[in-house]
N, C-alpha and C. Protein backbone atom coordinates (compact mmCIF):
# COMPACT_ATOMS: atom_id res chain seq x y z
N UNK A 1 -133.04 19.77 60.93
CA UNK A 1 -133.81 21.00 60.87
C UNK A 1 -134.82 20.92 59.72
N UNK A 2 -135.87 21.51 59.91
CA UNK A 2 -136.64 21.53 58.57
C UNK A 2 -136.82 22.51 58.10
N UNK A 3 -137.15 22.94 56.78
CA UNK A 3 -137.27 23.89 55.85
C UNK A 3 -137.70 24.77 56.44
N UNK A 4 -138.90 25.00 57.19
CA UNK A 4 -139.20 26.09 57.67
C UNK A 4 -138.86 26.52 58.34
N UNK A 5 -137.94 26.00 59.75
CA UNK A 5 -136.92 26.52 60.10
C UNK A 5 -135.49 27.50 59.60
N UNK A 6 -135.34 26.38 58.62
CA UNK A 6 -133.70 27.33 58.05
C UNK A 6 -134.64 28.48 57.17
N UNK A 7 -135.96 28.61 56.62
CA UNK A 7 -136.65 29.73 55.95
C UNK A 7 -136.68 30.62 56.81
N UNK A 8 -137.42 29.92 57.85
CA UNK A 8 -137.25 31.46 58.94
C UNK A 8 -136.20 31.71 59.53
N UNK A 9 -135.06 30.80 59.64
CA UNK A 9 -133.32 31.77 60.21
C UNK A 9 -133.28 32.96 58.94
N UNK A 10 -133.18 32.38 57.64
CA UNK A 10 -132.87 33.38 57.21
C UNK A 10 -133.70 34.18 56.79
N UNK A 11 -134.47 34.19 56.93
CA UNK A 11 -135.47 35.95 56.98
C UNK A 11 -135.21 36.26 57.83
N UNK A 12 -134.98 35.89 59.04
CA UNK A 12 -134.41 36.57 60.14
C UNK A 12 -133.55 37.47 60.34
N UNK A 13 -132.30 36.99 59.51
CA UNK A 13 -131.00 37.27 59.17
C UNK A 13 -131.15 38.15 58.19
N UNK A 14 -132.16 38.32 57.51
CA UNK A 14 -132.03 39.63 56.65
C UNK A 14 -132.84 40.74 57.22
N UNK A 15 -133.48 40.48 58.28
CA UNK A 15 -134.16 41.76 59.42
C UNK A 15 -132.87 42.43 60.23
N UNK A 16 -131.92 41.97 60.24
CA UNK A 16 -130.71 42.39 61.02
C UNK A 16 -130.29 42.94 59.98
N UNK A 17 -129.93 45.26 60.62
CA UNK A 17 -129.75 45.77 60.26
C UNK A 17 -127.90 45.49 59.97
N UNK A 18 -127.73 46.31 59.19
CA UNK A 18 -125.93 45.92 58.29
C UNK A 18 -125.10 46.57 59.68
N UNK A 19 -125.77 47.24 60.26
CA UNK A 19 -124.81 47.70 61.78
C UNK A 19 -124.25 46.71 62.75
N UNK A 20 -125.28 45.56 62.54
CA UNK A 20 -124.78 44.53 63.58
C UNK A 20 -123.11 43.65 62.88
N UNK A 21 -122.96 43.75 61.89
CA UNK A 21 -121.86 43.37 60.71
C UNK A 21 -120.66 44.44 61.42
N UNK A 22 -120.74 45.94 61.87
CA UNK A 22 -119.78 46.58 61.51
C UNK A 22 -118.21 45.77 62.08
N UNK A 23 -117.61 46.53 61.80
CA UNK A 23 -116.01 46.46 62.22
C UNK A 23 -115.54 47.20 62.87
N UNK A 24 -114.61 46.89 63.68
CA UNK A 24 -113.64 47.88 64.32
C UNK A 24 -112.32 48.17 63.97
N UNK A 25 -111.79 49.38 64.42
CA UNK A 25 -110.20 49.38 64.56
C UNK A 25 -110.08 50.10 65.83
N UNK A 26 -108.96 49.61 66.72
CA UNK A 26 -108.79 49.73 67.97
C UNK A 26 -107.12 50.63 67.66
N UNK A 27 -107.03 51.78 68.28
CA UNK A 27 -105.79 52.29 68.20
C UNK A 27 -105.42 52.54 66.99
N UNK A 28 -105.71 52.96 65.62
CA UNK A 28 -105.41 53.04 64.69
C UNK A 28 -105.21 54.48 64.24
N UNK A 29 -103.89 55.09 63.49
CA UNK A 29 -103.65 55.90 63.18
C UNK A 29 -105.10 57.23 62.21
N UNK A 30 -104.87 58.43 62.99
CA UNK A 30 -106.47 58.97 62.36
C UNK A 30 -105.15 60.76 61.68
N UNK A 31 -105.86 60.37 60.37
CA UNK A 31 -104.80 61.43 59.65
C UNK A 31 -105.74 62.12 58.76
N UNK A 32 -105.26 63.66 58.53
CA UNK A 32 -106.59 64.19 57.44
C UNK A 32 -105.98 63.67 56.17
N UNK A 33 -106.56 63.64 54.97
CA UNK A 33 -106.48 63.34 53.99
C UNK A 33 -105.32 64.25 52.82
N UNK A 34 -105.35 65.16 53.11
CA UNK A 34 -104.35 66.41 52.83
C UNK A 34 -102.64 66.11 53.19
N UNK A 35 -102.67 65.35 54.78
CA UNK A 35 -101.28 65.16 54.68
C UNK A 35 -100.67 63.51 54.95
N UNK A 36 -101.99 62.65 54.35
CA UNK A 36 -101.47 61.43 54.88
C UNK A 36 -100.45 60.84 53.92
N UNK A 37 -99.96 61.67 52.49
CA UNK A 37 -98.48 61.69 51.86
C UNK A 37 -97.57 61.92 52.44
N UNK A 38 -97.66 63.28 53.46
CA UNK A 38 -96.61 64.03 54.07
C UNK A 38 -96.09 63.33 54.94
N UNK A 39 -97.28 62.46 55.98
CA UNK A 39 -96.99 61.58 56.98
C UNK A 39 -96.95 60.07 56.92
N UNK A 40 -96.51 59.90 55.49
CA UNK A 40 -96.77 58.11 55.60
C UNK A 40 -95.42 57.22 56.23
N UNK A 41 -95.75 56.78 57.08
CA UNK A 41 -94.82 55.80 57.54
C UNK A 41 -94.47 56.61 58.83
N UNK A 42 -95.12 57.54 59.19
CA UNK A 42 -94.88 58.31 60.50
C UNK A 42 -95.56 59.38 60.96
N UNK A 43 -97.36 58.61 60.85
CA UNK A 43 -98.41 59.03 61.25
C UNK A 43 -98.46 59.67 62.70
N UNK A 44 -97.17 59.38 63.61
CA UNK A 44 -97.40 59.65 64.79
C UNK A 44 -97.12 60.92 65.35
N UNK A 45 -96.07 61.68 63.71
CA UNK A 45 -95.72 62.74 64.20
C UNK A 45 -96.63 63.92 64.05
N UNK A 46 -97.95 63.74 63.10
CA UNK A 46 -99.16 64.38 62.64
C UNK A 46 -99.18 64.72 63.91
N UNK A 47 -99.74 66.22 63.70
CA UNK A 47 -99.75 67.18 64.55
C UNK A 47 -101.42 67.22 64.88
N UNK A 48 -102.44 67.61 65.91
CA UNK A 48 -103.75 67.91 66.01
C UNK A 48 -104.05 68.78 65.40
N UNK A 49 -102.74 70.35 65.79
CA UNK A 49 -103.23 71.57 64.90
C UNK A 49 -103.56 71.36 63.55
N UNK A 50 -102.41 70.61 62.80
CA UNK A 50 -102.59 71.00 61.50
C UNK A 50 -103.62 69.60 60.86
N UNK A 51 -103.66 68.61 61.70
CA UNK A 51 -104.87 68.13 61.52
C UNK A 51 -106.82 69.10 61.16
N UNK A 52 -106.46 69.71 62.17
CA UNK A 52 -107.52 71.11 62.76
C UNK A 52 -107.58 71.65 61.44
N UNK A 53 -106.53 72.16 60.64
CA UNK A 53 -106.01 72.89 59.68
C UNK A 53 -106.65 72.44 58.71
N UNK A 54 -106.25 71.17 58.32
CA UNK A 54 -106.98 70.55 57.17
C UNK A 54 -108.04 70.13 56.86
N UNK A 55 -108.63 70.29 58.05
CA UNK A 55 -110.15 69.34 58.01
C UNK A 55 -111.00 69.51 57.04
N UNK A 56 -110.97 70.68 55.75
CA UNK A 56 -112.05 70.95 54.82
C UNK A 56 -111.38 69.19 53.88
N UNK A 57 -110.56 68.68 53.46
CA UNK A 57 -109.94 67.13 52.69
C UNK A 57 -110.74 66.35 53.20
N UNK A 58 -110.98 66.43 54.65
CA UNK A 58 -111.77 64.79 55.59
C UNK A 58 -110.62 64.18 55.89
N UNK A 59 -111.54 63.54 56.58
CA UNK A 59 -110.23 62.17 57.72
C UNK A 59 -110.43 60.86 57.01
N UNK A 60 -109.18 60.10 57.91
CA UNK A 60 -109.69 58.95 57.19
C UNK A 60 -108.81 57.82 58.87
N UNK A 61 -108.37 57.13 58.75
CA UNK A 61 -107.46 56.56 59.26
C UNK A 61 -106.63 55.36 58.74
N UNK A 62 -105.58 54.61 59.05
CA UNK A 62 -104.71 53.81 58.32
C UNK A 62 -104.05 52.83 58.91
N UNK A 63 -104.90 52.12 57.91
CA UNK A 63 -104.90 50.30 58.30
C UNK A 63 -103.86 49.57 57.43
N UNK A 64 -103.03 48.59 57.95
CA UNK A 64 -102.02 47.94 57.23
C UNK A 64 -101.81 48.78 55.94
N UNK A 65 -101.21 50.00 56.40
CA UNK A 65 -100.47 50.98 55.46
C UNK A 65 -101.22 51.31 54.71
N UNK A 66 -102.61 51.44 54.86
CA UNK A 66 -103.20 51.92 53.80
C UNK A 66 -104.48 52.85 54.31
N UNK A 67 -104.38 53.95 53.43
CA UNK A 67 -105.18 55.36 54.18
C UNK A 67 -106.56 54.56 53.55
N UNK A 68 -107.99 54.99 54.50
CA UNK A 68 -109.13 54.80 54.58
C UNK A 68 -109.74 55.84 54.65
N UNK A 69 -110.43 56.16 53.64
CA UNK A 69 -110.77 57.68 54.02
C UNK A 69 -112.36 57.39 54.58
N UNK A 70 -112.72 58.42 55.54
CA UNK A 70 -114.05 58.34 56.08
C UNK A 70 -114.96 59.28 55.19
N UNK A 71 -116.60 58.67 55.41
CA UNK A 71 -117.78 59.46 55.11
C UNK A 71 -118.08 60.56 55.74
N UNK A 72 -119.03 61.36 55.22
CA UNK A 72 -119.36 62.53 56.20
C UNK A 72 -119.71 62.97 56.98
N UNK A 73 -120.55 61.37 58.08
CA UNK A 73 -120.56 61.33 59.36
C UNK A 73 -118.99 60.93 59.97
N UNK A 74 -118.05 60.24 59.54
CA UNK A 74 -116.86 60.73 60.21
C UNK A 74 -116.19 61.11 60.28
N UNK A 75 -116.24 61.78 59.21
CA UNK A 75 -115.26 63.47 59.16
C UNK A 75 -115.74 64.68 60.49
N UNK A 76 -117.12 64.18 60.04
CA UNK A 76 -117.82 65.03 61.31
C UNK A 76 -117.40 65.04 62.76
N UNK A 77 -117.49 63.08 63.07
CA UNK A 77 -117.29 62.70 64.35
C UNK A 77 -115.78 63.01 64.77
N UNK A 78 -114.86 63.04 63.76
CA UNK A 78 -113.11 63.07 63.70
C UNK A 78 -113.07 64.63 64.18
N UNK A 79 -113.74 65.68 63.55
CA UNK A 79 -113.35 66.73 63.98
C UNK A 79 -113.60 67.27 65.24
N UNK A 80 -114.71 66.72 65.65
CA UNK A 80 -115.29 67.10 66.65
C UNK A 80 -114.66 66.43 67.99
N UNK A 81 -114.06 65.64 67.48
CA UNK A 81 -113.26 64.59 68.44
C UNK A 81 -111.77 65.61 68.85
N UNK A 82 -111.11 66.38 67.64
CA UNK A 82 -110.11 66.66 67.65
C UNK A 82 -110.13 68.40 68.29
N UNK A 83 -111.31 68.55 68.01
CA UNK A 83 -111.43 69.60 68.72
C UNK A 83 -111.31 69.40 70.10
N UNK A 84 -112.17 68.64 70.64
CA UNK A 84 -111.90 68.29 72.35
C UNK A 84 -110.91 67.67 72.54
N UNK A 85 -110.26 67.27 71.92
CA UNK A 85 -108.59 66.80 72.28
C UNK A 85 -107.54 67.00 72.88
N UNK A 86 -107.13 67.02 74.66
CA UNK A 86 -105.95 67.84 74.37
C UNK A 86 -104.71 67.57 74.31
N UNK A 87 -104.79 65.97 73.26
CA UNK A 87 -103.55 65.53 72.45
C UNK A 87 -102.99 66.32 71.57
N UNK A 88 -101.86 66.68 71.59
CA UNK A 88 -101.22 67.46 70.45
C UNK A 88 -100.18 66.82 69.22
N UNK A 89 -100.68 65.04 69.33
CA UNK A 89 -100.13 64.83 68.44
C UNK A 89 -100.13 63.29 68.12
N UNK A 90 -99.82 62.00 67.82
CA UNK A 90 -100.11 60.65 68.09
C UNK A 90 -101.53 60.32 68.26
N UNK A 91 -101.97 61.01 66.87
CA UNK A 91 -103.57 60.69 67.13
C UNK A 91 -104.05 59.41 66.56
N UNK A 92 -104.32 58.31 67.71
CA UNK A 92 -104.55 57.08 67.34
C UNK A 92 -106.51 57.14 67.61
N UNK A 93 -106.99 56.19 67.10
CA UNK A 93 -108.44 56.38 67.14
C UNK A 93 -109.06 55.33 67.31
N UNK A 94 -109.86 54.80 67.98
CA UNK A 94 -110.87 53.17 67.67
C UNK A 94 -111.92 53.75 67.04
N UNK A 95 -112.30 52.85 66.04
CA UNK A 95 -113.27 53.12 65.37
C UNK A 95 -114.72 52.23 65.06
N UNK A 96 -115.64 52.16 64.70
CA UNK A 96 -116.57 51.37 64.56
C UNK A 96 -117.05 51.46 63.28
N UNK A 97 -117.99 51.10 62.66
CA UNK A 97 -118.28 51.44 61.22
C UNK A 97 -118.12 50.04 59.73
N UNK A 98 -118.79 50.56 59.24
CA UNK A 98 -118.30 49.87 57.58
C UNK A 98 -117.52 49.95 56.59
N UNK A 99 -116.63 49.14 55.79
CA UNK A 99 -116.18 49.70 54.89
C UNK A 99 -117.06 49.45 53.20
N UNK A 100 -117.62 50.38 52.76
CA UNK A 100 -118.02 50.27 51.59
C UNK A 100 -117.55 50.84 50.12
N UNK A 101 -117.09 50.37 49.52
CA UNK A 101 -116.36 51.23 48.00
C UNK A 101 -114.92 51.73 48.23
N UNK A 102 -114.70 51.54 49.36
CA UNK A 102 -113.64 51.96 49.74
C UNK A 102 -113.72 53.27 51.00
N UNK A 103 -114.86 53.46 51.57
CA UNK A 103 -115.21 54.78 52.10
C UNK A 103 -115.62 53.90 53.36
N UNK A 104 -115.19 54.20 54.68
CA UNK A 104 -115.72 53.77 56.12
C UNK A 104 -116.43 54.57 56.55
N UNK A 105 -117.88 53.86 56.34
CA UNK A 105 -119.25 54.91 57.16
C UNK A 105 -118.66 54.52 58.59
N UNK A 106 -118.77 55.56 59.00
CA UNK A 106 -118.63 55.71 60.69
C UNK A 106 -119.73 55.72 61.62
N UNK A 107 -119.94 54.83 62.18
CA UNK A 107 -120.72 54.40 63.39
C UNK A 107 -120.72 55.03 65.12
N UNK A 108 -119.01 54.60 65.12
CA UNK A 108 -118.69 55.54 66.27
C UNK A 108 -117.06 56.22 66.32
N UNK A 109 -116.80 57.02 66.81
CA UNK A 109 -115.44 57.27 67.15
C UNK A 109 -115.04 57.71 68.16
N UNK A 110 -113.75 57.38 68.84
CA UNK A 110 -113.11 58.15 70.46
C UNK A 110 -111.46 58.33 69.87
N UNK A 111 -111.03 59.06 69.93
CA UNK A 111 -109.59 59.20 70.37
C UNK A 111 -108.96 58.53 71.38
N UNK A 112 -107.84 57.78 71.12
CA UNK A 112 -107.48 56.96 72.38
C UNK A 112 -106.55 57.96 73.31
């Protein structure tokens, strides 16, 4: 390859927005932030209502035992999700998004 080649891959590679990077979680526990003490180690019994309840804390969801709390586009997308829900409880979630600082900007979300 020659130089100007691998110069232009990577300018290339820095025109690609950080969305094409994101991550997923497929089926992953989605808990508000308020009771993911109450419910650790048995996220499944979290209720929607009192999910509903808490939503002023934010959501987050929880990956190899460890709560992730979401940004304020997916607190947004979480509630709005849980509103149309008519799971009442085993709220698992796929998710799309970044993790930055510790905070997962949210890209997309569905309730499974």
């Amino acid at each position: 390859m020659t130089k100007n080649f691998i110069r232009a891959l990577s300018f290339a590679a820095l025109l690609v927005p950080a969305a094409a990077w994101a991550d997923s979680w497929k089926s992953v526990p989605l808990i508000d932030t308020m009771c993911r003490e109450r419910y650790e180690g048995k996220t499944d019994e979290h209720t929607t209502a009192c999910a509903l309840q808490c939503a002023k804390g934010g959501y987050g969801i929880v990956v190899d035992k460890t709560y992730v709390p979401f940004d304020e586009k997916g607190n947004a997308l979480a509630l709005a999700a849980l509103k149309a829900t008519k799971k009442r409880d085993s709220l698992r979630v796929t998710v799309e998004g970044t993790i930055e600082s510790g905070t997962l900007h949210v890209a997309k979300l569905a309730i499974d």
